[in-house]
Protein backbone atom coordinates (compact mmCIF):
# COMPACT_ATOMS: atom_id res chain seq x y z
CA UNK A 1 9.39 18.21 72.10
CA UNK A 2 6.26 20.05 72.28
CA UNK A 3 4.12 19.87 68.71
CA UNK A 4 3.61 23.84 68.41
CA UNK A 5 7.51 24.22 69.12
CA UNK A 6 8.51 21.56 66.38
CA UNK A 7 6.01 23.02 64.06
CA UNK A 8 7.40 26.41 64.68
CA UNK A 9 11.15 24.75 64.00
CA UNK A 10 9.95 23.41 60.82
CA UNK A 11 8.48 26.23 59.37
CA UNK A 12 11.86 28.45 60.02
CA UNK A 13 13.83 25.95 58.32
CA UNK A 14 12.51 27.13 54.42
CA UNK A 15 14.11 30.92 55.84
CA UNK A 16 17.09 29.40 56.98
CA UNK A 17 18.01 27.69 53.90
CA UNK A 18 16.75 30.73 51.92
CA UNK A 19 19.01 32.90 53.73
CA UNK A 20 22.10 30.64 53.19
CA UNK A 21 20.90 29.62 49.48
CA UNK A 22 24.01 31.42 47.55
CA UNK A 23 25.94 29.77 49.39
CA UNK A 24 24.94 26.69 49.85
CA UNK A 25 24.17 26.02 46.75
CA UNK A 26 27.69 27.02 45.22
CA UNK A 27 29.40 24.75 47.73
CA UNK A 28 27.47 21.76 46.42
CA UNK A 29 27.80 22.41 42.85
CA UNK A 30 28.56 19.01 41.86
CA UNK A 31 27.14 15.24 43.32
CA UNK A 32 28.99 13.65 46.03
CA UNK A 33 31.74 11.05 44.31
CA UNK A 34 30.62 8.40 47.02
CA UNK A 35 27.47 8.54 46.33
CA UNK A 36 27.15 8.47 42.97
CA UNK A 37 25.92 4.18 43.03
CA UNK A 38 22.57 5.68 44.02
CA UNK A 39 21.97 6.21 40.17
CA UNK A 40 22.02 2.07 39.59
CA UNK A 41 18.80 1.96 41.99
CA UNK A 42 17.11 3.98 38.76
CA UNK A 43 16.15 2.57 35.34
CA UNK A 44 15.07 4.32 32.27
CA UNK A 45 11.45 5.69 32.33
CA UNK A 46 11.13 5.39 36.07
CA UNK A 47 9.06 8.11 38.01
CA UNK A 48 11.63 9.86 40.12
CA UNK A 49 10.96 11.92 43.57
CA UNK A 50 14.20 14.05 44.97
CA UNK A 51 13.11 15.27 48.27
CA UNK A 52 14.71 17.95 49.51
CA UNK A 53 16.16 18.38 46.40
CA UNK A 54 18.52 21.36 47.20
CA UNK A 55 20.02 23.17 43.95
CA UNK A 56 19.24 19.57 42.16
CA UNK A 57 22.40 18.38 41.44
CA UNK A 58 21.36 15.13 41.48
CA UNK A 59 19.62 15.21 38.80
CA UNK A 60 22.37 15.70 36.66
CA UNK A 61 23.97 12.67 38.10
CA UNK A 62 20.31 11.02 36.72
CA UNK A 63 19.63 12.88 33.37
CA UNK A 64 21.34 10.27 30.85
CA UNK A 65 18.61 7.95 32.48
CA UNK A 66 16.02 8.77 30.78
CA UNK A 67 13.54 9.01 33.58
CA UNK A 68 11.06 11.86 34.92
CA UNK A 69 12.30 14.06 37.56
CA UNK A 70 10.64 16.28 40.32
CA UNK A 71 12.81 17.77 42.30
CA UNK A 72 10.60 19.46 45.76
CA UNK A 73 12.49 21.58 48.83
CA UNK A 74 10.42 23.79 51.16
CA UNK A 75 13.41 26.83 50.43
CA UNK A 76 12.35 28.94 47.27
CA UNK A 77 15.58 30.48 46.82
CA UNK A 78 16.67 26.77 46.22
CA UNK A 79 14.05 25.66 43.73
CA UNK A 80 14.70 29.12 42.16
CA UNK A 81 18.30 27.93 41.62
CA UNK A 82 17.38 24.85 40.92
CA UNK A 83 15.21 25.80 38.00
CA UNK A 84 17.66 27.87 36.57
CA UNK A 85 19.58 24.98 36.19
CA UNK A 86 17.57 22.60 34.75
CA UNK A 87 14.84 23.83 33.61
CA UNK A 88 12.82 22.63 31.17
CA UNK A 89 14.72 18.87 31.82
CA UNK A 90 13.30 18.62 35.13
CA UNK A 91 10.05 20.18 37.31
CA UNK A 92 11.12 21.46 40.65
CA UNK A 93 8.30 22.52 43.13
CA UNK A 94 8.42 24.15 46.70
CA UNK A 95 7.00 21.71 48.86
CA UNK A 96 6.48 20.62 52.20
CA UNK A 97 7.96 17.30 52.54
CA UNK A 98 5.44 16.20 55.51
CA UNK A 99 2.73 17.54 52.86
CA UNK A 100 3.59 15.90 49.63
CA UNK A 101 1.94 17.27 46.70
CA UNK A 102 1.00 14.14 44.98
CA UNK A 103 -1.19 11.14 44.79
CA UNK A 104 -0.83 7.56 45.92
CA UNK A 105 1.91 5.37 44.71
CA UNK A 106 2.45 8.33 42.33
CA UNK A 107 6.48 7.55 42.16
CA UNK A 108 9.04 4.01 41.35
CA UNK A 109 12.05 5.70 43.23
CA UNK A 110 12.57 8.45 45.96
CA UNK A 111 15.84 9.89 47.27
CA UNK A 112 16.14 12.30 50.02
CA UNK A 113 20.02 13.16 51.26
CA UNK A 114 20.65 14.98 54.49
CA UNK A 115 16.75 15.88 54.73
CA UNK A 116 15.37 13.72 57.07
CA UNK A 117 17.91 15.10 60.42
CA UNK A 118 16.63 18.38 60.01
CA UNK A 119 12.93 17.56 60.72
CA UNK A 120 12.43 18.36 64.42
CA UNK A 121 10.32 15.55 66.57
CA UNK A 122 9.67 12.15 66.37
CA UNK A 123 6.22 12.46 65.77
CA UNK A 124 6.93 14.92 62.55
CA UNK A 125 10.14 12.36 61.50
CA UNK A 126 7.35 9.78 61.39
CA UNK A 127 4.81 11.92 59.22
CA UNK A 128 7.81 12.12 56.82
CA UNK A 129 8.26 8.42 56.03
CA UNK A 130 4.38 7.90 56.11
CA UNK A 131 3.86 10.78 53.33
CA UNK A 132 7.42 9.08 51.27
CA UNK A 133 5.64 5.37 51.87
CA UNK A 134 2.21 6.79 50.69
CA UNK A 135 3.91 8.49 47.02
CA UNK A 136 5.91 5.16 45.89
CA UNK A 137 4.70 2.79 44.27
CA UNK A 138 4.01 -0.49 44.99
CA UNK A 139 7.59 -2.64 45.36
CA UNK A 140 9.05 1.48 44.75
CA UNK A 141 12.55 2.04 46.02
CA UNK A 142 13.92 5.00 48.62
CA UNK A 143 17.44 5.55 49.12
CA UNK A 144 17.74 8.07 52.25
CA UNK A 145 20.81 9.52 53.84
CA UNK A 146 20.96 11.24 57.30
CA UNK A 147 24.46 12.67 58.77
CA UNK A 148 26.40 10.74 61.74
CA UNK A 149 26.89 13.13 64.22
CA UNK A 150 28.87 10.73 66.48
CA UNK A 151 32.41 11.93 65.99
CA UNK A 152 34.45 14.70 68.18
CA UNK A 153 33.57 17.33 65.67
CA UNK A 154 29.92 17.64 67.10
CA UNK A 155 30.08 14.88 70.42
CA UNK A 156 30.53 18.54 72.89
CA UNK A 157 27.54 20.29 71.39
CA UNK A 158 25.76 17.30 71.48
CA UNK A 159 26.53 16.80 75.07
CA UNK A 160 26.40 20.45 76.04
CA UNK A 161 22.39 20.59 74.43
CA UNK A 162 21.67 17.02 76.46
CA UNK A 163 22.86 19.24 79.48
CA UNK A 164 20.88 22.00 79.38
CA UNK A 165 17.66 19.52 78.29
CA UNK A 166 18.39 17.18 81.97
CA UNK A 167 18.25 20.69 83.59
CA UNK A 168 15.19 22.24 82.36
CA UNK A 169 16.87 24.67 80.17
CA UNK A 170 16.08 23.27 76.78
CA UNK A 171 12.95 22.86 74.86
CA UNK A 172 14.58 20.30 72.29
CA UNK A 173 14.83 16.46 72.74
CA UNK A 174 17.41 14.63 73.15
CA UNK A 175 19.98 14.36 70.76
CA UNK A 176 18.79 17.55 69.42
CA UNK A 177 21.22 20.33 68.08
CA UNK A 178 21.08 23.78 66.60
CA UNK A 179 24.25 24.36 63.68
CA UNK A 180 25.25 27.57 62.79
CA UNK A 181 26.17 27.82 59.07
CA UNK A 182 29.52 30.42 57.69
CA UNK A 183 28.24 33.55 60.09
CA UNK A 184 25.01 32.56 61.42
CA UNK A 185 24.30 31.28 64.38
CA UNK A 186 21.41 28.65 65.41
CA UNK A 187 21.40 28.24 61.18
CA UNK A 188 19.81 24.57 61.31
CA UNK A 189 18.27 22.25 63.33
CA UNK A 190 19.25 18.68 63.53
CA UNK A 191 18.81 15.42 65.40
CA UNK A 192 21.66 13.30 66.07
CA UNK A 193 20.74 9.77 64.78
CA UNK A 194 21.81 6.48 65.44
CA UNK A 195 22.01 3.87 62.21
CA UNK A 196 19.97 1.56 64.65
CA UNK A 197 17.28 4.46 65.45
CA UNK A 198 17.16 5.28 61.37
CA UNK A 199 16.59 1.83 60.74
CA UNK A 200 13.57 1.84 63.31
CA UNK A 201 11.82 4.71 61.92
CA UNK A 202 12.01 3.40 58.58
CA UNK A 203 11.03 -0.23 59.75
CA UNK A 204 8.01 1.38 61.82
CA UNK A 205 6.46 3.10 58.67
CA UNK A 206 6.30 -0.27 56.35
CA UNK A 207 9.67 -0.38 54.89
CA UNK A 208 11.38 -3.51 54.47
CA UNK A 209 15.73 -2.45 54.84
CA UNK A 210 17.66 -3.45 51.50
CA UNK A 211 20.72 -1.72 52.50
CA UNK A 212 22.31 -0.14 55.65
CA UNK A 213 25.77 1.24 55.91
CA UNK A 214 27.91 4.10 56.76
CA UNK A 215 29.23 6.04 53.95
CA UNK A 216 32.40 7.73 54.87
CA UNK A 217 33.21 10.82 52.87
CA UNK A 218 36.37 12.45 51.52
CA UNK A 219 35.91 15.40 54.37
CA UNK A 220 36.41 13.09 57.42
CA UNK A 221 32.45 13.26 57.97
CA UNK A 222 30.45 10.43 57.59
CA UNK A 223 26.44 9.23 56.59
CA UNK A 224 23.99 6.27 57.42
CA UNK A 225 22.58 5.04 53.89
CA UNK A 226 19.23 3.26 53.63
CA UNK A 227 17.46 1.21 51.07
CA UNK A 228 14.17 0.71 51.57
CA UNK A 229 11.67 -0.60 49.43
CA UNK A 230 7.82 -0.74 49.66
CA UNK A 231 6.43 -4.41 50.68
């Protein structure tokens, strides 16, 4: 993918999520029941990062922790909601996640769920694990989540974009998609990853792999989980 199209793809992706914010947000109202053993990876007065933090529901799965929470997501509408929320219990910025705002080894534990597959290129994917790597802390902890992509429910519009990219026709990579979300059309960009290619890109940026699986969900749909933690 060409760098000015992927930065282009990036930057629409704070207006799509602020133009599907309402309801987004009020179909994710409450953490996801198998994912709730994130919380162990946290312990009381730790410096927590949420990136792409959404509405930030998670932190109420992390509030009886004791721990200090910032919450970033490149959609104000989000952080708006997200503020409203929680509020003064937790700080929630608009950020870029390729940009963090923050210093060195400024964090003990990151998360970032169903963030990292919307970040077009491999080149930009990369600049996201560099910036997470650069904000933990020494021996700090990231648990990240992408969506599997690999079942009939999206195998056709995979295939059908792969088409159109061996002819010519497409200016995304492979393995690249466009999702439309309720009533609009080309809503969100995604890549289609493998576990193995997640575990590469984490691997390649310094990460030493604690834990990879698949985490099926009660919807039929599925994630690859990793824990990583800084060497």
């Amino acid at each position: 993918m060409k760098a000015d199209y992927a930065k282009q793809l990036h930057k629409e992706l704070s207006g799509a999520y602020d133009a599907i914010a309402e309801d987004f947000s009020r179909t994710r109202s409450a953490w996801w029941e198998e994912l709730k053993f994130v919380s162990s990876y946290v312990r009381a007065r730790d410096l927590v990062l949420d990136i792409g933090c959404g509405n930030g529901r998670l932190f109420e799965e992390l509030r009886d922790k004791k721990i200090t929470y910032t919450g970033i997501d490149s959609s104000k509408k989000l952080i708006e909601l997200a503020r409203e929320r929680y509020t003064p219990s937790a700080t929630f910025l608009q950020a870029d996640a390729l940009l963090l705002p923050f210093g060195n080894e400024s964090f003990n534990v990151a998360f970032s769920f169903a963030v990292l597959h919307h970040i077009p290129s491999a080149k930009l994917r990369r600049q996201f694990m560099s910036e997470t790597y650069r904000v933990l802390a020494k021996d700090g902890v990231v648990v990240l989540s992408v969506w599997n992509l690999w079942h009939k429910k999206y195998l056709g519009i995979i295939a059908g974009h792969a088409v159109k990219k061996l002819l010519g026709r497409s200016p995304l990579d492979m393995k690249d998609i466009f999702l439309k979300f309720g009533d609009k059309e080309r809503a969100r960009f995604l890549h289609a990853f493998t576990l193995r290619e997640f575990e590469k890109l984490a691997l390649a940026a310094g990460f030493t792999i604690e834990k990879s699986i698949l985490v099926k969900r009660r919807s039929g749909q599925s994630n690859f989980l990793l824990v990583c933690r800084k060497s």
